[in-house]
PDB file of N, CA and C in Angstrom:
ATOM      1  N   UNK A   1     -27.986  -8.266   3.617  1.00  0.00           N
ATOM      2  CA  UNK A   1     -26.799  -9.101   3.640  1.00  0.00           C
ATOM      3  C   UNK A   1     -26.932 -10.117   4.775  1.00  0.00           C
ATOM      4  N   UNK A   2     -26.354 -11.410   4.794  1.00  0.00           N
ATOM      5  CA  UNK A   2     -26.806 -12.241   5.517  1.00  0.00           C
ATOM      6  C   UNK A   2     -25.403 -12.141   6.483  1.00  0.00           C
ATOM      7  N   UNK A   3     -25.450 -13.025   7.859  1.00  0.00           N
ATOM      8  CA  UNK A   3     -24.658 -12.212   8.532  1.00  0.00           C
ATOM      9  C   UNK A   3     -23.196 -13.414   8.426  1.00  0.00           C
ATOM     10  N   UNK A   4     -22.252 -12.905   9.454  1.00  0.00           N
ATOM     11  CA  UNK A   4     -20.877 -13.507   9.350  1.00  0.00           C
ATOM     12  C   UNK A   4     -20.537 -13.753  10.364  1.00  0.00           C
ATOM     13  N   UNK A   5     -19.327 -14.466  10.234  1.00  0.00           N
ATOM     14  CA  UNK A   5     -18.677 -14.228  11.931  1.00  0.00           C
ATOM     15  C   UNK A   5     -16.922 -13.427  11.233  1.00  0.00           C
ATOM     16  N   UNK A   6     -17.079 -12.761  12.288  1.00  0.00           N
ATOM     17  CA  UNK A   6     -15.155 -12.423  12.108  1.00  0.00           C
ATOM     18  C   UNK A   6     -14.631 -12.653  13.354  1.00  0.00           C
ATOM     19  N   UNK A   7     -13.615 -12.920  13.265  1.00  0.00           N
ATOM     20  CA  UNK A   7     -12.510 -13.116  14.767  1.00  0.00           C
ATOM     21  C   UNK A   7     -11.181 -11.950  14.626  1.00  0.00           C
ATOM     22  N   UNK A   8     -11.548 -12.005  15.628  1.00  0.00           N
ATOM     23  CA  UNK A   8     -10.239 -10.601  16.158  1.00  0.00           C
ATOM     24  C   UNK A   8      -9.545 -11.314  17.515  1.00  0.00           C
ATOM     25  N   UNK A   9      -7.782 -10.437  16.999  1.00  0.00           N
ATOM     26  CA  UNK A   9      -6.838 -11.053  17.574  1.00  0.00           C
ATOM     27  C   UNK A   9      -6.074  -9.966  18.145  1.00  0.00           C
ATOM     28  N   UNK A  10      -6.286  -9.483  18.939  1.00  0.00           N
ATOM     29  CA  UNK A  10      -5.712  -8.322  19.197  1.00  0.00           C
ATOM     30  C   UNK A  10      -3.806  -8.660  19.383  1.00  0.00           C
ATOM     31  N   UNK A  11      -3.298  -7.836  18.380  1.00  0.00           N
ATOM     32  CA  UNK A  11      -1.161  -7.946  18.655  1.00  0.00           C
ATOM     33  C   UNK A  11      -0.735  -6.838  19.462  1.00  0.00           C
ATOM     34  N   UNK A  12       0.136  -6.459  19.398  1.00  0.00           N
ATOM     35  CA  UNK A  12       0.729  -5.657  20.115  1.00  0.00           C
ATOM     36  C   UNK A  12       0.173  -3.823  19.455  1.00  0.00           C
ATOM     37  N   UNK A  13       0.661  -3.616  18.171  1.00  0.00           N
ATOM     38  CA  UNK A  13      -0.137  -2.905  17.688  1.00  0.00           C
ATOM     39  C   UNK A  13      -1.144  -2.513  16.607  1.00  0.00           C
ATOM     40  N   UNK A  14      -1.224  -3.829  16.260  1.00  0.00           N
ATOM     41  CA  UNK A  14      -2.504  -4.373  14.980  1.00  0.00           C
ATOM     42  C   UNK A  14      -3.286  -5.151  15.392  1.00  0.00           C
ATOM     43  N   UNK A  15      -4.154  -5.508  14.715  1.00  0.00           N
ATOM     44  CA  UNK A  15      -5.306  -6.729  15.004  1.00  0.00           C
ATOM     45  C   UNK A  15      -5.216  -7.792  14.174  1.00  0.00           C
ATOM     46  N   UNK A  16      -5.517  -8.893  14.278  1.00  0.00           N
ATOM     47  CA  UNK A  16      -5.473  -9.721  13.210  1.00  0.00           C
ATOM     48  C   UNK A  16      -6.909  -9.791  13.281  1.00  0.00           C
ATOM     49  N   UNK A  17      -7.659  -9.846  11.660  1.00  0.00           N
ATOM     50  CA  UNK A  17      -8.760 -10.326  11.806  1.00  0.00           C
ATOM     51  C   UNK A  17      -9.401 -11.018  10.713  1.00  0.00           C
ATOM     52  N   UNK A  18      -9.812 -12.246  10.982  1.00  0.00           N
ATOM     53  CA  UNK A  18     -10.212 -13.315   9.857  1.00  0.00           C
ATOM     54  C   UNK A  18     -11.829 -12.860   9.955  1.00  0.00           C
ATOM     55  N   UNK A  19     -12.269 -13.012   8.602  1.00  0.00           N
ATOM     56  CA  UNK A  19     -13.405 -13.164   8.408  1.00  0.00           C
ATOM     57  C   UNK A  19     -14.175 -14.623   7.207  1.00  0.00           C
ATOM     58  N   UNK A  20     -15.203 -14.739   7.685  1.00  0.00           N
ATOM     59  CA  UNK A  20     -15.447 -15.826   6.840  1.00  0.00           C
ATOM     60  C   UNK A  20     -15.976 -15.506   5.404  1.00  0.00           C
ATOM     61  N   UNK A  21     -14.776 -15.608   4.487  1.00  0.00           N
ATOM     62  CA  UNK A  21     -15.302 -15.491   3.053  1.00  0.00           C
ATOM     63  C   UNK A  21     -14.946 -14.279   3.021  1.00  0.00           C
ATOM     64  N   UNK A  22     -14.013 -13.819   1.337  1.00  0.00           N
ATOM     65  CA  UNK A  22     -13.592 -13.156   0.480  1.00  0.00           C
ATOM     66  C   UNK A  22     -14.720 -11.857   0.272  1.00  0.00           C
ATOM     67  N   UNK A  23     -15.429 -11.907   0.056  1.00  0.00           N
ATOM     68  CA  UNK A  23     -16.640 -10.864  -0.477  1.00  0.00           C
ATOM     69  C   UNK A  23     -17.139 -10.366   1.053  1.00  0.00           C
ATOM     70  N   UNK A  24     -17.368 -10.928   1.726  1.00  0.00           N
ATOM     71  CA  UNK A  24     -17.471 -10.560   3.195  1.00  0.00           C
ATOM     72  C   UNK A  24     -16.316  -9.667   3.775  1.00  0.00           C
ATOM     73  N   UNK A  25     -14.792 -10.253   3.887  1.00  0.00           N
ATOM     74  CA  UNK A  25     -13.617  -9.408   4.347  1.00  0.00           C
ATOM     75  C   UNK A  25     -13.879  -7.844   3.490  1.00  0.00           C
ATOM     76  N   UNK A  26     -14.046  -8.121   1.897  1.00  0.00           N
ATOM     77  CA  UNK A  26     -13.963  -6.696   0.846  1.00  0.00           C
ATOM     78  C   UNK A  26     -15.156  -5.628   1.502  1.00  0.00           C
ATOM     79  N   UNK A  27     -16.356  -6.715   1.872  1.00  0.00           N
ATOM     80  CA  UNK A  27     -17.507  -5.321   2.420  1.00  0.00           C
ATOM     81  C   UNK A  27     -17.419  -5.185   3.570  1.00  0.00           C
ATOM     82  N   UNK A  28     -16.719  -5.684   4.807  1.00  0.00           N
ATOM     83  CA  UNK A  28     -16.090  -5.012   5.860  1.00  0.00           C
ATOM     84  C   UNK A  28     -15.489  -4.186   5.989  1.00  0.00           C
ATOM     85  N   UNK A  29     -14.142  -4.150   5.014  1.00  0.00           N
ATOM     86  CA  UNK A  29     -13.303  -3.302   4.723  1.00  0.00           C
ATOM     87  C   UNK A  29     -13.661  -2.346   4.632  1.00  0.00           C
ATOM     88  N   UNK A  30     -14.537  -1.963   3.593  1.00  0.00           N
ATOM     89  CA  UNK A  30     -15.244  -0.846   2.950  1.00  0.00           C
ATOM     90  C   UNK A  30     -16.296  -0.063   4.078  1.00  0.00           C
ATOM     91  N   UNK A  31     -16.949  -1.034   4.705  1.00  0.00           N
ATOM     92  CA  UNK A  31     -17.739  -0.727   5.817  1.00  0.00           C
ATOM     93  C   UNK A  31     -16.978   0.058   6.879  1.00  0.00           C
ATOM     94  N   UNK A  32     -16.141  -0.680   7.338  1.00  0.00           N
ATOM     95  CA  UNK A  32     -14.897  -0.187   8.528  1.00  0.00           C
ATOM     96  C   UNK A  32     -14.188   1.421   7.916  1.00  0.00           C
ATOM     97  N   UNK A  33     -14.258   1.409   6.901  1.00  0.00           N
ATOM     98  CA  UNK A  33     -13.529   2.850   5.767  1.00  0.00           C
ATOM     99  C   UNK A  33     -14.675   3.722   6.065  1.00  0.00           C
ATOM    100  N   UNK A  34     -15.486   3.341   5.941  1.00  0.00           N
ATOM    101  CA  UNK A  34     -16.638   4.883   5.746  1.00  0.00           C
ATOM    102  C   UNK A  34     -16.553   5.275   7.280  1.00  0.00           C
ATOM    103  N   UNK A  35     -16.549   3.870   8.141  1.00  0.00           N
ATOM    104  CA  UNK A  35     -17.370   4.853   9.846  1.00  0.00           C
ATOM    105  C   UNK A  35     -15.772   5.571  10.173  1.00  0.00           C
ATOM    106  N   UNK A  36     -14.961   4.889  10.029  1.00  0.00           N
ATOM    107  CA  UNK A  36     -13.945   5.774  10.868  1.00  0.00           C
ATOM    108  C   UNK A  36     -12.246   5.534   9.951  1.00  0.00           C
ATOM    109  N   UNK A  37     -10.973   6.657  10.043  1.00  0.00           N
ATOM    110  CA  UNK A  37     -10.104   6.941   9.438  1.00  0.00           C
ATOM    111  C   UNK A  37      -9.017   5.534  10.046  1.00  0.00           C
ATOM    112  N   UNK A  38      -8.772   4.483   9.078  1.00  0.00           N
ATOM    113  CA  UNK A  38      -7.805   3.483   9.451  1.00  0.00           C
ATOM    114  C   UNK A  38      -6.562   3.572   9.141  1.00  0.00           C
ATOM    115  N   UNK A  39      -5.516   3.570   9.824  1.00  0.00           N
ATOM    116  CA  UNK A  39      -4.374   4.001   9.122  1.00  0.00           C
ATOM    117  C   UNK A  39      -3.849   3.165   8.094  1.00  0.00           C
ATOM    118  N   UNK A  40      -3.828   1.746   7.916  1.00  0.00           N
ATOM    119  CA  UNK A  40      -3.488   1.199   6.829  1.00  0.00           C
ATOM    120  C   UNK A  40      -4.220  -0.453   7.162  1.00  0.00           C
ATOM    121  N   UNK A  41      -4.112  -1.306   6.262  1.00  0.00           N
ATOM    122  CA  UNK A  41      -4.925  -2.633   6.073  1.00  0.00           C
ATOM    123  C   UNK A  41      -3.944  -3.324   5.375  1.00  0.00           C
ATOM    124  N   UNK A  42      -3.731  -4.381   5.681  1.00  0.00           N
ATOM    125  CA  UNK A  42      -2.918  -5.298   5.232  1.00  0.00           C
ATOM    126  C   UNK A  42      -3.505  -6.016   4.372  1.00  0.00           C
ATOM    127  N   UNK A  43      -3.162  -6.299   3.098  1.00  0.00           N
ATOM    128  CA  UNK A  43      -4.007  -7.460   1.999  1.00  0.00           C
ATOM    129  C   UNK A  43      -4.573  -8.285   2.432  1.00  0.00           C
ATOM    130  N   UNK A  44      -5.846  -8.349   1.569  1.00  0.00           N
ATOM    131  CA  UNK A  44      -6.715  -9.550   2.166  1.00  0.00           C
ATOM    132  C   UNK A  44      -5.365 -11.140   1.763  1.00  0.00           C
ATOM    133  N   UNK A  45      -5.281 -12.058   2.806  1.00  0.00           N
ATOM    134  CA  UNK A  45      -4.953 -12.844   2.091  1.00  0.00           C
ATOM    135  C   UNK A  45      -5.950 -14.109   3.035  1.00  0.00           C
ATOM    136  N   UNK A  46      -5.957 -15.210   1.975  1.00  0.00           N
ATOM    137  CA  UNK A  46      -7.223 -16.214   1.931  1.00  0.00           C
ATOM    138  C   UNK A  46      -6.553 -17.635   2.159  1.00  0.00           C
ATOM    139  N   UNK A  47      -5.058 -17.714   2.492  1.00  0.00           N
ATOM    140  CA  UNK A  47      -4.348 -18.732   3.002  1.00  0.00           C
ATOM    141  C   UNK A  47      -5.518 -19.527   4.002  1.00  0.00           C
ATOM    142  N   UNK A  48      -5.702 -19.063   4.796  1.00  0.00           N
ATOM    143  CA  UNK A  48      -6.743 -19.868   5.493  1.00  0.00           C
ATOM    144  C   UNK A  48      -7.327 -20.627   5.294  1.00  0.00           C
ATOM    145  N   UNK A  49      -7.623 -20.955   3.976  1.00  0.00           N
ATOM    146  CA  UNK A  49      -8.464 -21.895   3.217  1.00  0.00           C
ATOM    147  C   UNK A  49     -10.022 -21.092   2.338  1.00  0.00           C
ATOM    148  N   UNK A  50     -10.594 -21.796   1.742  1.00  0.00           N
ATOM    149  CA  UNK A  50     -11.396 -21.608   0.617  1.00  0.00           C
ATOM    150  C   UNK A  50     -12.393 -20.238   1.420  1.00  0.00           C
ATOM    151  N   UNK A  51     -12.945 -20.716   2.874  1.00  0.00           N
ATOM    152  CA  UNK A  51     -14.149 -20.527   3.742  1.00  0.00           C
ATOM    153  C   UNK A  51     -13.554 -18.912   4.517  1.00  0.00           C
ATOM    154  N   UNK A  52     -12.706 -18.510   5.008  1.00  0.00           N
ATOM    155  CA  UNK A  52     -11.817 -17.468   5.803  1.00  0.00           C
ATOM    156  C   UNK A  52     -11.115 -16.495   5.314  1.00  0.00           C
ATOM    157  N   UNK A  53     -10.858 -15.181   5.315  1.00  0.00           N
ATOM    158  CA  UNK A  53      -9.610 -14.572   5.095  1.00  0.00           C
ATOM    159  C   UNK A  53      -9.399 -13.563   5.865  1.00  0.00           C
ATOM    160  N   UNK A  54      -8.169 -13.640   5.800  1.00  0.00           N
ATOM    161  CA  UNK A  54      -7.217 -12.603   7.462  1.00  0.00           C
ATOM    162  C   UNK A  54      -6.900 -11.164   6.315  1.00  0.00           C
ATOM    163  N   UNK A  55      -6.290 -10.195   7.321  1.00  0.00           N
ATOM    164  CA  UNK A  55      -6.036  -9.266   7.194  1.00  0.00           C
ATOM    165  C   UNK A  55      -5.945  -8.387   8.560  1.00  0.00           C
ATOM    166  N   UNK A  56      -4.752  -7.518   8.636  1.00  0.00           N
ATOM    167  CA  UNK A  56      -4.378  -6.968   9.952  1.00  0.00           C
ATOM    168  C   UNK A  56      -4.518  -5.445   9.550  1.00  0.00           C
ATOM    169  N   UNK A  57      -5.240  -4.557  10.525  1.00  0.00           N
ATOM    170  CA  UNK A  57      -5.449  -3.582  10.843  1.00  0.00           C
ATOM    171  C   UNK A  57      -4.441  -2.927  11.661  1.00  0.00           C
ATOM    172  N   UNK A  58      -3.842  -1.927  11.663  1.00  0.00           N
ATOM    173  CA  UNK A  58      -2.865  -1.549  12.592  1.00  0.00           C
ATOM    174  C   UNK A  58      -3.148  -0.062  13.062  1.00  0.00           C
ATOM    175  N   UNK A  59      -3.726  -0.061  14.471  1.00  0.00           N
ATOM    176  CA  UNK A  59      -4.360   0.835  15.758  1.00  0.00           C
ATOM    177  C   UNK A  59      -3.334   2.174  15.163  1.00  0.00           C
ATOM    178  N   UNK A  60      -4.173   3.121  15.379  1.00  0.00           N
ATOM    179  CA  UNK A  60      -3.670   4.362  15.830  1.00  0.00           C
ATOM    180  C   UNK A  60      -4.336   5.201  16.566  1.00  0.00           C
ATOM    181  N   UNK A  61      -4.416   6.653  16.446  1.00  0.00           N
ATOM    182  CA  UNK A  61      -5.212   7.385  17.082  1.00  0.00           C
ATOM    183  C   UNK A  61      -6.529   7.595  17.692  1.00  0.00           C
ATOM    184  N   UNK A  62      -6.689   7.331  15.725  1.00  0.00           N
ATOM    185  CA  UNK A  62      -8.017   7.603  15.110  1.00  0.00           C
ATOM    186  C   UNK A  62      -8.403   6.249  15.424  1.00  0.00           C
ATOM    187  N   UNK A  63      -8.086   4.881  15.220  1.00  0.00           N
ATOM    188  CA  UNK A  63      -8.579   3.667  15.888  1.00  0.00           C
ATOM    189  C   UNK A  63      -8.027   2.825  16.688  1.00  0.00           C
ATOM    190  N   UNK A  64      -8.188   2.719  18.097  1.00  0.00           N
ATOM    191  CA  UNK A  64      -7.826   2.397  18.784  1.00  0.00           C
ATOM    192  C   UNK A  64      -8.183   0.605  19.384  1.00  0.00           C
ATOM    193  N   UNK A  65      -7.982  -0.133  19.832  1.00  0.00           N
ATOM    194  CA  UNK A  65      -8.343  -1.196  20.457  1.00  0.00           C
ATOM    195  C   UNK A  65     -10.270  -1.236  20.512  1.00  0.00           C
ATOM    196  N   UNK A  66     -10.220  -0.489  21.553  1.00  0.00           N
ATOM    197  CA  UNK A  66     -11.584  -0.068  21.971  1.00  0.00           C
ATOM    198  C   UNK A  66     -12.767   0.494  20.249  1.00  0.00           C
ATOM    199  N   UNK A  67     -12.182   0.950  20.301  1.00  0.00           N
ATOM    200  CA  UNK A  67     -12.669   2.100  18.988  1.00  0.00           C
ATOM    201  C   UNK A  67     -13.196   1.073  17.883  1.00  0.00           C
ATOM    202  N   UNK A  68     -12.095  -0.083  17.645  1.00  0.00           N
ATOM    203  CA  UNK A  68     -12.635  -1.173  16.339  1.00  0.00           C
ATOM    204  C   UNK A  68     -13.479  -2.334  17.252  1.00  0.00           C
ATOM    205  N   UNK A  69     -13.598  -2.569  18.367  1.00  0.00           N
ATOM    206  CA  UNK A  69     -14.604  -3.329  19.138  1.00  0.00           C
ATOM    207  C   UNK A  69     -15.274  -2.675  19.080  1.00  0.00           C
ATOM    208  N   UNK A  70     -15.707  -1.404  19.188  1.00  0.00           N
ATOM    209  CA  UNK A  70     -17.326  -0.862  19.208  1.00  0.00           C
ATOM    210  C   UNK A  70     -17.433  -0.767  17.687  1.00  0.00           C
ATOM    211  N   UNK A  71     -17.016  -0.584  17.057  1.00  0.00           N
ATOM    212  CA  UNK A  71     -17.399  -0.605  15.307  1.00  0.00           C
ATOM    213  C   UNK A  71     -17.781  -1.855  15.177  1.00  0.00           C
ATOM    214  N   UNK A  72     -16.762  -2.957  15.219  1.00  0.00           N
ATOM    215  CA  UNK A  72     -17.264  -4.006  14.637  1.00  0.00           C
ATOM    216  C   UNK A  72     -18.342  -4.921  15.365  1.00  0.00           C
ATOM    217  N   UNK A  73     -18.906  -4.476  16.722  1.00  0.00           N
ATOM    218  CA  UNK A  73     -19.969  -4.854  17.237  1.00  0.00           C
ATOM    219  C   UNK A  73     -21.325  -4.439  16.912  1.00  0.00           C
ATOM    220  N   UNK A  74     -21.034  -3.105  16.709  1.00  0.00           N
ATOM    221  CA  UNK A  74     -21.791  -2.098  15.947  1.00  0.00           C
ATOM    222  C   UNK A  74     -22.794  -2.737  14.431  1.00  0.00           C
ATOM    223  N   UNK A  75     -22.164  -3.776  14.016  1.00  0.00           N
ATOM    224  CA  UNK A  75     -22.575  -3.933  12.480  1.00  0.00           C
ATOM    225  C   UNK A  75     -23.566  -5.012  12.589  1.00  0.00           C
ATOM    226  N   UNK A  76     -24.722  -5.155  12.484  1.00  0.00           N
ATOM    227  CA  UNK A  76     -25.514  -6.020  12.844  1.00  0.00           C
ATOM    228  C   UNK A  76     -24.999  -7.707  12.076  1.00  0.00           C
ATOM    229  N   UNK A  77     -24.621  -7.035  10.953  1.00  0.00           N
ATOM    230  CA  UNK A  77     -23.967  -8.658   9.988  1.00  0.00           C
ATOM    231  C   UNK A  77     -23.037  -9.317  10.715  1.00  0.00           C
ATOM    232  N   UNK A  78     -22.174  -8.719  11.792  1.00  0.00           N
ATOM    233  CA  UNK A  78     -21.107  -9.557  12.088  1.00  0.00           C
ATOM    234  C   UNK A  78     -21.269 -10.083  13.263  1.00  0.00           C
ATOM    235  N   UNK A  79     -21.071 -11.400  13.287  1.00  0.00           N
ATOM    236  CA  UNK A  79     -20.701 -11.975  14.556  1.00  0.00           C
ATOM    237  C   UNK A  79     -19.798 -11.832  15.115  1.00  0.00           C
ATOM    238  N   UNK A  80     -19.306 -10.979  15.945  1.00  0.00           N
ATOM    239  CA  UNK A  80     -18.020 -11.043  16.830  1.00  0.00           C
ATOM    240  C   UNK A  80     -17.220 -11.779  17.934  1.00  0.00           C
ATOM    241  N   UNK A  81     -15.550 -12.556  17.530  1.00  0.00           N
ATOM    242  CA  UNK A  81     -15.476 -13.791  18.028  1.00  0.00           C
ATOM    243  C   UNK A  81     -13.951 -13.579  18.212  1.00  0.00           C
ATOM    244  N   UNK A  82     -13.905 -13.361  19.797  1.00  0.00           N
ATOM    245  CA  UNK A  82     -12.455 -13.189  19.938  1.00  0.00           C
ATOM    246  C   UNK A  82     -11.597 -14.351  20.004  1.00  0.00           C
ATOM    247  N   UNK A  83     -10.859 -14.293  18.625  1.00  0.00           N
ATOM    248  CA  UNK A  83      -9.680 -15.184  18.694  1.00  0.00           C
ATOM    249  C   UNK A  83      -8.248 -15.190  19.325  1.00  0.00           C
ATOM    250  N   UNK A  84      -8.893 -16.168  21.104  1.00  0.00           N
ATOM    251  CA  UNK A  84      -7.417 -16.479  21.623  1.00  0.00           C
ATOM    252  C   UNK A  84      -5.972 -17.056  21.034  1.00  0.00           C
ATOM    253  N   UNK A  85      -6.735 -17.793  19.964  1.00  0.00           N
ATOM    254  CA  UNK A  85      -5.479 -19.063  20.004  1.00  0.00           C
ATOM    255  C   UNK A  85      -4.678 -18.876  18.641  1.00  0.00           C
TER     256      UNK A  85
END
């Protein structure tokens, strides 16, 4: 698989996180599902335009702040890109 970038937004108790391209967000998802228990995922939605799509993760126990930064650094495909703004 060729690689990506995603941006993470850390909220108060979810993440926001865009990734570039539809088929990319679906095999993250799936990727992020096997290594560790997420409590829920918010629909992909692709408002962003043709190239991006968001979707918010919301922290619990089992994934914490820390916990989805070492996963998603972890994945050699993704570029990891913290979105301040």
């Amino acid at each position: 698989m060729t690689g990506f970038r995603v941006w993470i937004r850390h909220l108060a108790e979810d993440c926001r996180v865009r990734v570039d391209g539809i088929q990319n967000a679906r095999w993250l998802l799936t990727r992020l599902a096997s290594s560790f228990i997420f409590k829920n995922a918010q629909p992909i939605n692709d408002d962003e335009g043709p190239s991006s799509c968001v979707f918010h993760l919301r922290y619990s126990s089992q994934m914490s702040r820390p916990t989805l930064e070492k996963a998603l650094a972890a994945i050699p495909e993704v570029e990891l890109i913290s979105d301040t703004a």
